[in-house]
N, C-alpha and C. Protein backbone atom coordinates (compact mmCIF):
# COMPACT_ATOMS: atom_id res chain seq x y z
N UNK A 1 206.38 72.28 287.03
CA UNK A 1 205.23 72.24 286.16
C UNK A 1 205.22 70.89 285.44
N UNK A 2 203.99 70.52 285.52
CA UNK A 2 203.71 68.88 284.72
C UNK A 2 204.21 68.71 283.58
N UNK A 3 204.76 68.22 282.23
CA UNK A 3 205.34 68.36 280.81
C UNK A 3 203.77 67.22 280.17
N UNK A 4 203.58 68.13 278.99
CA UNK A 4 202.29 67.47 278.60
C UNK A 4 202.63 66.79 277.49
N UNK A 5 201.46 65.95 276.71
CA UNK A 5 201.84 65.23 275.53
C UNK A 5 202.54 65.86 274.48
N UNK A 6 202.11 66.74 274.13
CA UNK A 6 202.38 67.67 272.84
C UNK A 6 203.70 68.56 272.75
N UNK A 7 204.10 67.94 272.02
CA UNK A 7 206.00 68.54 271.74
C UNK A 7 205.49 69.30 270.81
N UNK A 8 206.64 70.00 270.71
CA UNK A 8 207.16 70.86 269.59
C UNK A 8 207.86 70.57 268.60
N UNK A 9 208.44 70.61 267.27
CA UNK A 9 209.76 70.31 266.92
C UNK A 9 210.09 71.84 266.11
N UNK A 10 211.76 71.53 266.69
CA UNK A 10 212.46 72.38 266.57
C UNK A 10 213.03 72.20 265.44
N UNK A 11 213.69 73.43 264.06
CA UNK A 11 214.00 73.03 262.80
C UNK A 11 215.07 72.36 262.47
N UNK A 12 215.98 72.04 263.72
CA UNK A 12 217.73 71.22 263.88
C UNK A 12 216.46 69.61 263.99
N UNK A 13 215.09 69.47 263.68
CA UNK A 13 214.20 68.46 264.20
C UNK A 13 214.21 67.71 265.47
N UNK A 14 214.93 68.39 266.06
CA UNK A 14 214.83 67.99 267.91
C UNK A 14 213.40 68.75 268.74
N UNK A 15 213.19 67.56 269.81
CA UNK A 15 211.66 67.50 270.09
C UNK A 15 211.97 69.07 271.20
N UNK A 16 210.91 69.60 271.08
CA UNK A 16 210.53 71.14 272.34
C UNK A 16 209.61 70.26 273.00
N UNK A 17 209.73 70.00 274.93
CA UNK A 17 208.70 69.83 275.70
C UNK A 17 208.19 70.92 275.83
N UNK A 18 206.90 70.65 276.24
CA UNK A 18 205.54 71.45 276.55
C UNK A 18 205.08 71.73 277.84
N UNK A 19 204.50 72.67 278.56
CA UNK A 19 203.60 72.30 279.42
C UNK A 19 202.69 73.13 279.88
N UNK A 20 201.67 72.92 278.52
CA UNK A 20 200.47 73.39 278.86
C UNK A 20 200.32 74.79 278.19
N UNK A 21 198.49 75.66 278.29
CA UNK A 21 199.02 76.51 277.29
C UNK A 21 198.58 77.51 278.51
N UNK A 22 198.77 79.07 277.99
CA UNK A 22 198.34 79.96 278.99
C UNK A 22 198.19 81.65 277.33
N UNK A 23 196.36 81.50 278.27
CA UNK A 23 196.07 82.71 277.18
C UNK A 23 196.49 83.90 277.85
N UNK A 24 197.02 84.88 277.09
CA UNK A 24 197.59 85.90 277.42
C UNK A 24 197.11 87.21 276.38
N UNK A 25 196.57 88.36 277.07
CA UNK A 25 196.77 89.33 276.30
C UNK A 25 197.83 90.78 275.42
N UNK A 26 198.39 90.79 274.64
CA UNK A 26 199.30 91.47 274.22
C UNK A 26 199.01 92.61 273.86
N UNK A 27 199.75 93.62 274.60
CA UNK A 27 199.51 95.30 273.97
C UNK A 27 200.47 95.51 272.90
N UNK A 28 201.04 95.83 272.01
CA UNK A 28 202.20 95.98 271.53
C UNK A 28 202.05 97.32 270.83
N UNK A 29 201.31 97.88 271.25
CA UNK A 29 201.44 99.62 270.65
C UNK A 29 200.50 99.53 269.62
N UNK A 30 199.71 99.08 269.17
CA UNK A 30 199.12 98.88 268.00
C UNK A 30 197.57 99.47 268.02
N UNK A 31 196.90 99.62 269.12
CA UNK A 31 195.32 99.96 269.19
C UNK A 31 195.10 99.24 269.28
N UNK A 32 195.59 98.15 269.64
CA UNK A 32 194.18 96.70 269.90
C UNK A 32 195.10 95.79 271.11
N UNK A 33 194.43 94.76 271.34
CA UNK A 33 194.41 94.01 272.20
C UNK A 33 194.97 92.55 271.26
N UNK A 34 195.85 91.78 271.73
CA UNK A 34 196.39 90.55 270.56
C UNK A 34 196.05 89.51 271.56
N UNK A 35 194.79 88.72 271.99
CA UNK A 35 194.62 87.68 272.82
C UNK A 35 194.97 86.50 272.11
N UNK A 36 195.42 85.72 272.48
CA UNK A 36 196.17 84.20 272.01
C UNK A 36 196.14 83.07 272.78
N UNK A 37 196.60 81.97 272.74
CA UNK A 37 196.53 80.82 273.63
C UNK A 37 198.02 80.33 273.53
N UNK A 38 199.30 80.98 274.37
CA UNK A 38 200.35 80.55 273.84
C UNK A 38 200.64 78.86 274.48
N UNK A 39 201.61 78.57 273.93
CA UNK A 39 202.06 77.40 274.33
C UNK A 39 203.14 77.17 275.47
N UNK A 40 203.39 76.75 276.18
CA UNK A 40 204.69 76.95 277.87
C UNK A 40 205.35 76.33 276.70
N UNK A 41 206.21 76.45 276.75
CA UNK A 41 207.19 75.66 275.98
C UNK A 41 209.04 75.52 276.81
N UNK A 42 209.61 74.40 276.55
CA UNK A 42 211.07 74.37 277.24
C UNK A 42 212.17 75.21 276.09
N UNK A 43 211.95 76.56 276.08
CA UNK A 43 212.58 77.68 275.40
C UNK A 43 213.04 78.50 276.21
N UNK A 44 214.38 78.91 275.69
CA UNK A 44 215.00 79.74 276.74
C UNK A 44 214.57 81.43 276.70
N UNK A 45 213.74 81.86 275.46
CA UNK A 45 213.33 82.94 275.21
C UNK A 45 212.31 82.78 274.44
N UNK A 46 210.79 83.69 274.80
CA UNK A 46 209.77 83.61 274.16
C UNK A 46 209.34 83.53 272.78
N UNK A 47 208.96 83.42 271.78
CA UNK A 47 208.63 83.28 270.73
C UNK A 47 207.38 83.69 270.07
N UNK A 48 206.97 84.14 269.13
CA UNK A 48 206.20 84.39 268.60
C UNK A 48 205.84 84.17 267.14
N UNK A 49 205.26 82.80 266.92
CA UNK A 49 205.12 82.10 265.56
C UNK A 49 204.66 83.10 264.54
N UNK A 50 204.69 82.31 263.60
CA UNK A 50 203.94 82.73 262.63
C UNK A 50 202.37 82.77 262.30
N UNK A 51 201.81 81.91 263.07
CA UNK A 51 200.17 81.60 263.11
C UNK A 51 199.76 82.45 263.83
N UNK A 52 200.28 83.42 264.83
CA UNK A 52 199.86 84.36 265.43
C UNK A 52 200.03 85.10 264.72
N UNK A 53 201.00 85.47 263.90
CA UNK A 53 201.03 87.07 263.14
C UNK A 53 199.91 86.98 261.91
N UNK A 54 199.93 86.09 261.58
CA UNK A 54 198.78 85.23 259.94
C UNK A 54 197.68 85.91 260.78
N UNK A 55 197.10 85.03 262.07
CA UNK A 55 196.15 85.08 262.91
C UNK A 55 195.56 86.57 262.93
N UNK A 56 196.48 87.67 263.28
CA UNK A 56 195.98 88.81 263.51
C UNK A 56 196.27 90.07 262.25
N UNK A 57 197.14 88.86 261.28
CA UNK A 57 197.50 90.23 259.86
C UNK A 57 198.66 91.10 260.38
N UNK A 58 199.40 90.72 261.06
CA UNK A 58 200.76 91.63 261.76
C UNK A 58 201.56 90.82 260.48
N UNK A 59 202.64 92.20 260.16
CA UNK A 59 204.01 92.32 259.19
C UNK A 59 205.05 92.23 259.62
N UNK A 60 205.65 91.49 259.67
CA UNK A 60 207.33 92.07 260.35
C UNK A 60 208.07 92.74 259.33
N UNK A 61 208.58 93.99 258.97
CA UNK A 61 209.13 94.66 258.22
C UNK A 61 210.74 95.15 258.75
N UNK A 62 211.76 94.02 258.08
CA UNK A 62 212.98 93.14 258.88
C UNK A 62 213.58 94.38 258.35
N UNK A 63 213.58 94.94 256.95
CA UNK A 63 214.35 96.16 256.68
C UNK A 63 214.36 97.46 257.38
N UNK A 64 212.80 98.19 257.69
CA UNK A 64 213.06 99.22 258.25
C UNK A 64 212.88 99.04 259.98
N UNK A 65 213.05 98.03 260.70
CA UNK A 65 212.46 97.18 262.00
C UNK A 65 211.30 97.28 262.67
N UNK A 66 210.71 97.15 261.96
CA UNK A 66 208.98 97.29 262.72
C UNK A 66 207.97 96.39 262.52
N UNK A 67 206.89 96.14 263.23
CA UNK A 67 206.03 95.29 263.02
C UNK A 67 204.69 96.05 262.52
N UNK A 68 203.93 95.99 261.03
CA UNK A 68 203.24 96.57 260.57
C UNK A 68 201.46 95.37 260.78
N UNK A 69 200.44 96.66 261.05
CA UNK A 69 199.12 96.06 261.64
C UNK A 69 198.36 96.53 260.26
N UNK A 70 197.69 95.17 259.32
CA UNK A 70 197.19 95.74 258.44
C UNK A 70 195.61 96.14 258.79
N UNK A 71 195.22 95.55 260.02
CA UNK A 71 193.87 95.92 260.53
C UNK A 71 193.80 97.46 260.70
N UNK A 72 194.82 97.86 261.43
CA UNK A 72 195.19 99.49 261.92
C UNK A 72 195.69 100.43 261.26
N UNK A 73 196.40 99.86 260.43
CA UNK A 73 197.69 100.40 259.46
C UNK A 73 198.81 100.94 260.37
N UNK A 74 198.99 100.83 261.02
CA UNK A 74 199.82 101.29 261.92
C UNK A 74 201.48 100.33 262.18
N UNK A 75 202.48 100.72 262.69
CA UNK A 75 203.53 100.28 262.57
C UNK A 75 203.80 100.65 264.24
N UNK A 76 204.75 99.69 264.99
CA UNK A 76 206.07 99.94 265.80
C UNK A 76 206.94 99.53 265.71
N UNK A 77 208.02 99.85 266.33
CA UNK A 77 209.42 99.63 265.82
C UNK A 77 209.62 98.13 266.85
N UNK A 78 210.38 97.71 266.28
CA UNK A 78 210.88 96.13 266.90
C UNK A 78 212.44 96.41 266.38
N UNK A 79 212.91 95.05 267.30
CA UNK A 79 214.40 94.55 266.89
C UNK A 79 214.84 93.75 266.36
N UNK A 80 215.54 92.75 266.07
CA UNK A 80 215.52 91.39 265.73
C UNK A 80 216.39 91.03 266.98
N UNK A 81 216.63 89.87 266.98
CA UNK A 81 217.12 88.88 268.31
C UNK A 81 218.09 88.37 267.63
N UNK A 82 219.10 88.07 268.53
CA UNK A 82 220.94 87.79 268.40
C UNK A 82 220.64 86.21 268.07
N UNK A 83 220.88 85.68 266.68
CA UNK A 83 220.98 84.68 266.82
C UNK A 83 222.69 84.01 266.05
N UNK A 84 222.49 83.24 266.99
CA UNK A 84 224.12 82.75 266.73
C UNK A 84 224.44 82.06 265.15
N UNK A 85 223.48 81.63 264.42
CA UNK A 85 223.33 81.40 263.21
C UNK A 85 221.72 81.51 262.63
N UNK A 86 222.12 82.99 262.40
CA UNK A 86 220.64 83.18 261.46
C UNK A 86 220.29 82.27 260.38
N UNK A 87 218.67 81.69 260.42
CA UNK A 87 218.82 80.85 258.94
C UNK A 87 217.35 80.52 259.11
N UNK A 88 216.22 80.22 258.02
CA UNK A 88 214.92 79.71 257.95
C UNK A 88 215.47 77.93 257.71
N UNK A 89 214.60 77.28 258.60
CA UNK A 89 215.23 76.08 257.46
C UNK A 89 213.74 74.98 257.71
N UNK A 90 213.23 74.35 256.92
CA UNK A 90 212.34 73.33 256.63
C UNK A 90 212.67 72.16 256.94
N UNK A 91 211.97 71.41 257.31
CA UNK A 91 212.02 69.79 257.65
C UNK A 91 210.79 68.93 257.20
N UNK A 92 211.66 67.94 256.05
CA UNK A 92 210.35 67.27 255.25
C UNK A 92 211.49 65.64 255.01
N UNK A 93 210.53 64.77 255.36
CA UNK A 93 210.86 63.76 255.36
C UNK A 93 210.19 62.51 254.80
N UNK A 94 209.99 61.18 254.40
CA UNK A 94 208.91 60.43 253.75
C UNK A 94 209.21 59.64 254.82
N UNK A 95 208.27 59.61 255.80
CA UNK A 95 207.86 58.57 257.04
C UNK A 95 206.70 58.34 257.20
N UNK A 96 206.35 57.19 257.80
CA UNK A 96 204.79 57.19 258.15
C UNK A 96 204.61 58.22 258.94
N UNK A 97 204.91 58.53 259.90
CA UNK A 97 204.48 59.85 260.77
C UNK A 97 204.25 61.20 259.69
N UNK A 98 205.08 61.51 258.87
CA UNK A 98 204.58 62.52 257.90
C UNK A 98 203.42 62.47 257.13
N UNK A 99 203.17 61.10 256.62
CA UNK A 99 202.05 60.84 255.83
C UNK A 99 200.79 60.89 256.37
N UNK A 100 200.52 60.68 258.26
CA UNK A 100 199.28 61.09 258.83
C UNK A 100 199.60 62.35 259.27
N UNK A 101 200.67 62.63 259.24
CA UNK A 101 200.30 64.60 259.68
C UNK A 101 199.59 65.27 258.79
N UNK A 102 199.76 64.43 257.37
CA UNK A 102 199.40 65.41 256.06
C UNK A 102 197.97 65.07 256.04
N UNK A 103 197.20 63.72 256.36
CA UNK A 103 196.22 63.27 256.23
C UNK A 103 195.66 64.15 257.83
N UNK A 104 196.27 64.24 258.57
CA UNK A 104 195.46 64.93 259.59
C UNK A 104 196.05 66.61 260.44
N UNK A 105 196.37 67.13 259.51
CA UNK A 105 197.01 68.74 260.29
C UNK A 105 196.74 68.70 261.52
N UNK A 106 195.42 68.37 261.81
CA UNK A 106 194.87 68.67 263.28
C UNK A 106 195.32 68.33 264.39
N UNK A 107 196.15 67.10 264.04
CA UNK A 107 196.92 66.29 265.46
C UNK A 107 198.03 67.26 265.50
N UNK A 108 198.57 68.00 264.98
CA UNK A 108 199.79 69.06 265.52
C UNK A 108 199.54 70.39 265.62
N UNK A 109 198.46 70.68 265.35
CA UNK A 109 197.78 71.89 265.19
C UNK A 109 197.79 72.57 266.77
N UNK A 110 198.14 73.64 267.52
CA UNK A 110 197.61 73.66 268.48
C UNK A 110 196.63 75.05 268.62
N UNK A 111 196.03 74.81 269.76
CA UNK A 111 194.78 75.53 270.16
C UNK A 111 195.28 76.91 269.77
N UNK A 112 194.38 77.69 269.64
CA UNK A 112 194.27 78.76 269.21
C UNK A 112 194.53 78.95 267.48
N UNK A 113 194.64 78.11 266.92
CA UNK A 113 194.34 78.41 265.27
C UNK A 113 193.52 78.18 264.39
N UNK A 114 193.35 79.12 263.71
CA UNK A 114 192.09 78.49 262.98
C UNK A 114 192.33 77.36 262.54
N UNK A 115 190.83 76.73 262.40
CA UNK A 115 190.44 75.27 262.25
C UNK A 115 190.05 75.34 260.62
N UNK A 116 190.32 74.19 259.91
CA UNK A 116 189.84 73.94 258.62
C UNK A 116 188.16 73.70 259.02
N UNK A 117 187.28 74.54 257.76
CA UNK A 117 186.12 74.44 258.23
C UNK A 117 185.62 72.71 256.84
N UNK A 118 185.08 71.97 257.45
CA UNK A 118 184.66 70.64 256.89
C UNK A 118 183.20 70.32 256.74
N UNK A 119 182.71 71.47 256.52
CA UNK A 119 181.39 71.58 256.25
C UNK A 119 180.98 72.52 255.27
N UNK A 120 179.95 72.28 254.18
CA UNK A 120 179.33 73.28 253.57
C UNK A 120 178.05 74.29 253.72
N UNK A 121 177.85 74.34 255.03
CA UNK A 121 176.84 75.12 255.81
C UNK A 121 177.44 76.35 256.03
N UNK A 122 176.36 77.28 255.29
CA UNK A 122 176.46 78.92 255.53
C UNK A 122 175.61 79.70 255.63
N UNK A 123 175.70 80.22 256.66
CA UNK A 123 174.83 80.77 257.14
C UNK A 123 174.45 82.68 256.54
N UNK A 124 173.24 82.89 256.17
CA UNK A 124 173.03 84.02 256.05
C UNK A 124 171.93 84.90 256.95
N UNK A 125 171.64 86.12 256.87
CA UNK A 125 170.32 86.67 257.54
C UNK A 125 169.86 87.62 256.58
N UNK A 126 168.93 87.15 256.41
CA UNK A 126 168.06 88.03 255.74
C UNK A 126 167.70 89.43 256.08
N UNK A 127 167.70 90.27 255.45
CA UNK A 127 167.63 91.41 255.96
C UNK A 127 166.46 92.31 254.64
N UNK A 128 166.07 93.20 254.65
CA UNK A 128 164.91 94.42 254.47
C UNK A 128 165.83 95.10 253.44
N UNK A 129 165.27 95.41 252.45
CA UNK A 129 165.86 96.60 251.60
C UNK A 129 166.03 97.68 252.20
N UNK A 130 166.54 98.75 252.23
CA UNK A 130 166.66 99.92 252.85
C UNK A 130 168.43 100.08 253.72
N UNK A 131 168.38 101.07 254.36
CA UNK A 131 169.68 101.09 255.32
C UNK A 131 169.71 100.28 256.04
N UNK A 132 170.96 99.67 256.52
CA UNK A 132 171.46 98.75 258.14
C UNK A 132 170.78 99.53 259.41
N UNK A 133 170.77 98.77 260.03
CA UNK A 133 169.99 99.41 261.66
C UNK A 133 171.27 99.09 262.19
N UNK A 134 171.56 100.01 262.79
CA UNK A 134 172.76 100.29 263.47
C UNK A 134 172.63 100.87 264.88
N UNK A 135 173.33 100.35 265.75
CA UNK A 135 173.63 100.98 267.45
C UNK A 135 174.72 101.59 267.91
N UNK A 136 175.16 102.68 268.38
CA UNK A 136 176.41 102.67 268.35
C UNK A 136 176.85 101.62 269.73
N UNK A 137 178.18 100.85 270.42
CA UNK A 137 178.22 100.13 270.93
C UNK A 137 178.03 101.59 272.45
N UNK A 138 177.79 100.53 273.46
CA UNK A 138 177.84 100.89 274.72
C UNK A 138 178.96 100.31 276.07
N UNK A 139 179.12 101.43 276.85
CA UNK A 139 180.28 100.83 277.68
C UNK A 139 179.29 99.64 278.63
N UNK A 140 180.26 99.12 278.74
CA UNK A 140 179.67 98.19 279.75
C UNK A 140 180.21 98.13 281.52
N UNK A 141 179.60 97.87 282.17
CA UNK A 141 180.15 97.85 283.56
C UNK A 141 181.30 96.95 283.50
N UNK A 142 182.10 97.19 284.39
CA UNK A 142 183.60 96.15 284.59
C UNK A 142 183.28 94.80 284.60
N UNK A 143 182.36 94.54 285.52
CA UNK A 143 182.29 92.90 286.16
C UNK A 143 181.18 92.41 284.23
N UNK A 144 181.14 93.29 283.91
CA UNK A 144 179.94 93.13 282.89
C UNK A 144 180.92 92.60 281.61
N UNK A 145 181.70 93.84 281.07
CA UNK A 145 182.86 93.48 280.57
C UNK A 145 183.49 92.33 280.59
N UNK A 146 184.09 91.90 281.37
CA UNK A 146 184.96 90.70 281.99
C UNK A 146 184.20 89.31 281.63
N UNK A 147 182.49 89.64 281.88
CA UNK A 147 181.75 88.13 281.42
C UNK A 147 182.09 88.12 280.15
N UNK A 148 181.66 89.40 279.40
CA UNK A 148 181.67 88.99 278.10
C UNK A 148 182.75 88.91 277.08
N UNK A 149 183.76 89.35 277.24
CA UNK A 149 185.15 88.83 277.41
C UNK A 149 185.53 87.39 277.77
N UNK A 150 185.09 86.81 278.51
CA UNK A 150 185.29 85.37 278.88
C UNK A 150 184.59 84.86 277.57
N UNK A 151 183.52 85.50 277.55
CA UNK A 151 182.44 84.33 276.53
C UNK A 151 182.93 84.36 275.24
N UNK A 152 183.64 85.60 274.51
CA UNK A 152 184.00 85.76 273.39
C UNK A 152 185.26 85.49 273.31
N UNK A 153 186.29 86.24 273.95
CA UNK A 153 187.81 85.60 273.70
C UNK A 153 187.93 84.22 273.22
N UNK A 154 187.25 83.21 273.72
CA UNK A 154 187.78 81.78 273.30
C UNK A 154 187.34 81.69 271.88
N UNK A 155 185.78 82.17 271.92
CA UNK A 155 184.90 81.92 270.10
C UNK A 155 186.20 82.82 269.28
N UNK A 156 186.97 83.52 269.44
CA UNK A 156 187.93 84.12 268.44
C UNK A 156 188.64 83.33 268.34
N UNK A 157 189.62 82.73 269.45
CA UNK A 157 190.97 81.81 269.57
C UNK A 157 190.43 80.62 268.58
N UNK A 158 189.16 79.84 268.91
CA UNK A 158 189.15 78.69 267.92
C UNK A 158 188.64 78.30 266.96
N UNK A 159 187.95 79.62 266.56
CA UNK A 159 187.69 80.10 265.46
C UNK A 159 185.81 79.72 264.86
N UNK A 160 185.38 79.55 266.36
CA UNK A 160 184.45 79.56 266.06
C UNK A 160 183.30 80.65 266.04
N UNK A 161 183.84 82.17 266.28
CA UNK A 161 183.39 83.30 265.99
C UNK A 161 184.58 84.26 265.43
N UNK A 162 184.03 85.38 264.46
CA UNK A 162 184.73 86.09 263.83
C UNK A 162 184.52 87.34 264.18
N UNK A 163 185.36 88.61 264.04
CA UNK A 163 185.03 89.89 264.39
C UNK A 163 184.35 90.37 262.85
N UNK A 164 183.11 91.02 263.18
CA UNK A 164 182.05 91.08 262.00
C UNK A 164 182.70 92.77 261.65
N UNK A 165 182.48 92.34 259.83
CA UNK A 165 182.98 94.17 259.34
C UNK A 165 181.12 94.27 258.81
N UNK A 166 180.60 93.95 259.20
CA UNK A 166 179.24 93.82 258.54
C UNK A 166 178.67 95.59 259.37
N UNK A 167 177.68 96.18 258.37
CA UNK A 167 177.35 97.78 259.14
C UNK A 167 176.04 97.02 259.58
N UNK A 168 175.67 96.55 259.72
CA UNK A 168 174.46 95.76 260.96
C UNK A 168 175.27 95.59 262.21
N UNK A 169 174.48 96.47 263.65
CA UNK A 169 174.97 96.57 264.64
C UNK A 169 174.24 96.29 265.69
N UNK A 170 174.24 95.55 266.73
CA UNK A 170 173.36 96.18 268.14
C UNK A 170 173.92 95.94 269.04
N UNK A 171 173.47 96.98 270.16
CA UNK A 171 174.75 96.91 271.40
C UNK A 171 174.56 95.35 272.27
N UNK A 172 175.25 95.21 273.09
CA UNK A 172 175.40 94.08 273.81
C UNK A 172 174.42 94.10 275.13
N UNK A 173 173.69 93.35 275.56
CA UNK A 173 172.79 93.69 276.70
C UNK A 173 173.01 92.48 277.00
N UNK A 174 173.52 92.52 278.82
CA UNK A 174 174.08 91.61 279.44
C UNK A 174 173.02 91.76 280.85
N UNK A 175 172.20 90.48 280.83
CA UNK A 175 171.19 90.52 282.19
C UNK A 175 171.37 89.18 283.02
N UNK A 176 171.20 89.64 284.65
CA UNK A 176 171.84 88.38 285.49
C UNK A 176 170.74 87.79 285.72
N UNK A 177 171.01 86.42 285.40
CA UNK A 177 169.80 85.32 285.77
C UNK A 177 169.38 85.54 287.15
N UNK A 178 167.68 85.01 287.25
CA UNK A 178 167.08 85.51 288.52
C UNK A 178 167.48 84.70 289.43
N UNK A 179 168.60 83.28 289.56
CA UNK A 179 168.85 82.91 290.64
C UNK A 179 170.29 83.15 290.98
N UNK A 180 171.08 84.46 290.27
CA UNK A 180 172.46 84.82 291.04
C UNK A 180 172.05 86.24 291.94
N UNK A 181 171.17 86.54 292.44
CA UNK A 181 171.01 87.45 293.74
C UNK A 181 170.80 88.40 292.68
């Protein structure tokens, strides 16, 4: 596999090669689906940051061993992993390289996290006094599914769509342009 620009650093501050990312979906017992954009990384065992758990509101609860879903409320049990010297440790230094990381997060940032929003545009919709108009959702055909899945998974990963708690609803209607047969 090719090794790409974008390292890692590790908290002993030794560089992690890369190569490349691969979105993956995660079941972990929870009722939902945990889609992500992980990173290949030169690790001898998988990992799972912290911007993913922030990302989706997952707890790790180290005392009683479980990982708690505040979307779900729900809990499963986990383990912790054998490490030969347990320890959190930080790395902060006064270099020029620190001083544009701070001026720019974004150059180490990788895909799939939310983005600082740098604009003051907000958007509202006007809506009618009275109740929300509401749909309940509808199944969709497989191959139907799968488009719209493509189209949305990424607007979550980069944060340029959100899952709405709003009670305004309408189902999804998915129609094939008149020149795919």
């Amino acid at each position: 596999m090719e090794r790409t620009n974008y390292d890692l650093c590790a908290a002993n501050g030794t560089s992690i090669h890369t190569y490349g990312w691969l979105p993956l979906s995660l079941n972990l017992g929870l009722r939902r689906e945990f889609t992500w954009r992980f990173v290949l990384a030169d690790v001898p065992h998988p990992l799972i940051g912290v911007d993913f758990l922030s990302h989706f509101g997952l707890l790790m609860d180290c005392r009683n061993s479980r990982i708690l879903d505040w979307v779900t409320m729900l809990s499963v049990p986990a383990s912790a992993a054998n490490a030969l010297i347990p320890s959190v440790k930080t790395i902060s230094s006064n270099t020029p390289i620190d001083s544009l990381i701070t001026e720019f997060p974004d150059l180490t940032r990788p895909a799939g996290v939310q983005r600082e929003i740098r604009h003051n545009t907000v958007h509202h919709i006007r809506t009618v006094p009275g109740l929300p108009v509401t749909c309940l959702p509808r199944r969709l055909a497989p191959d139907q599914l799968a488009i719209a899945k493509a189209e949305f998974i990424p607007m979550l990963l980069d944060g340029t769509a959100r899952r709405s708690e709003s009670s305004w609803s309408s189902a999804l209607h998915i129609v094939p342009k008149k020149d795919s047969g």
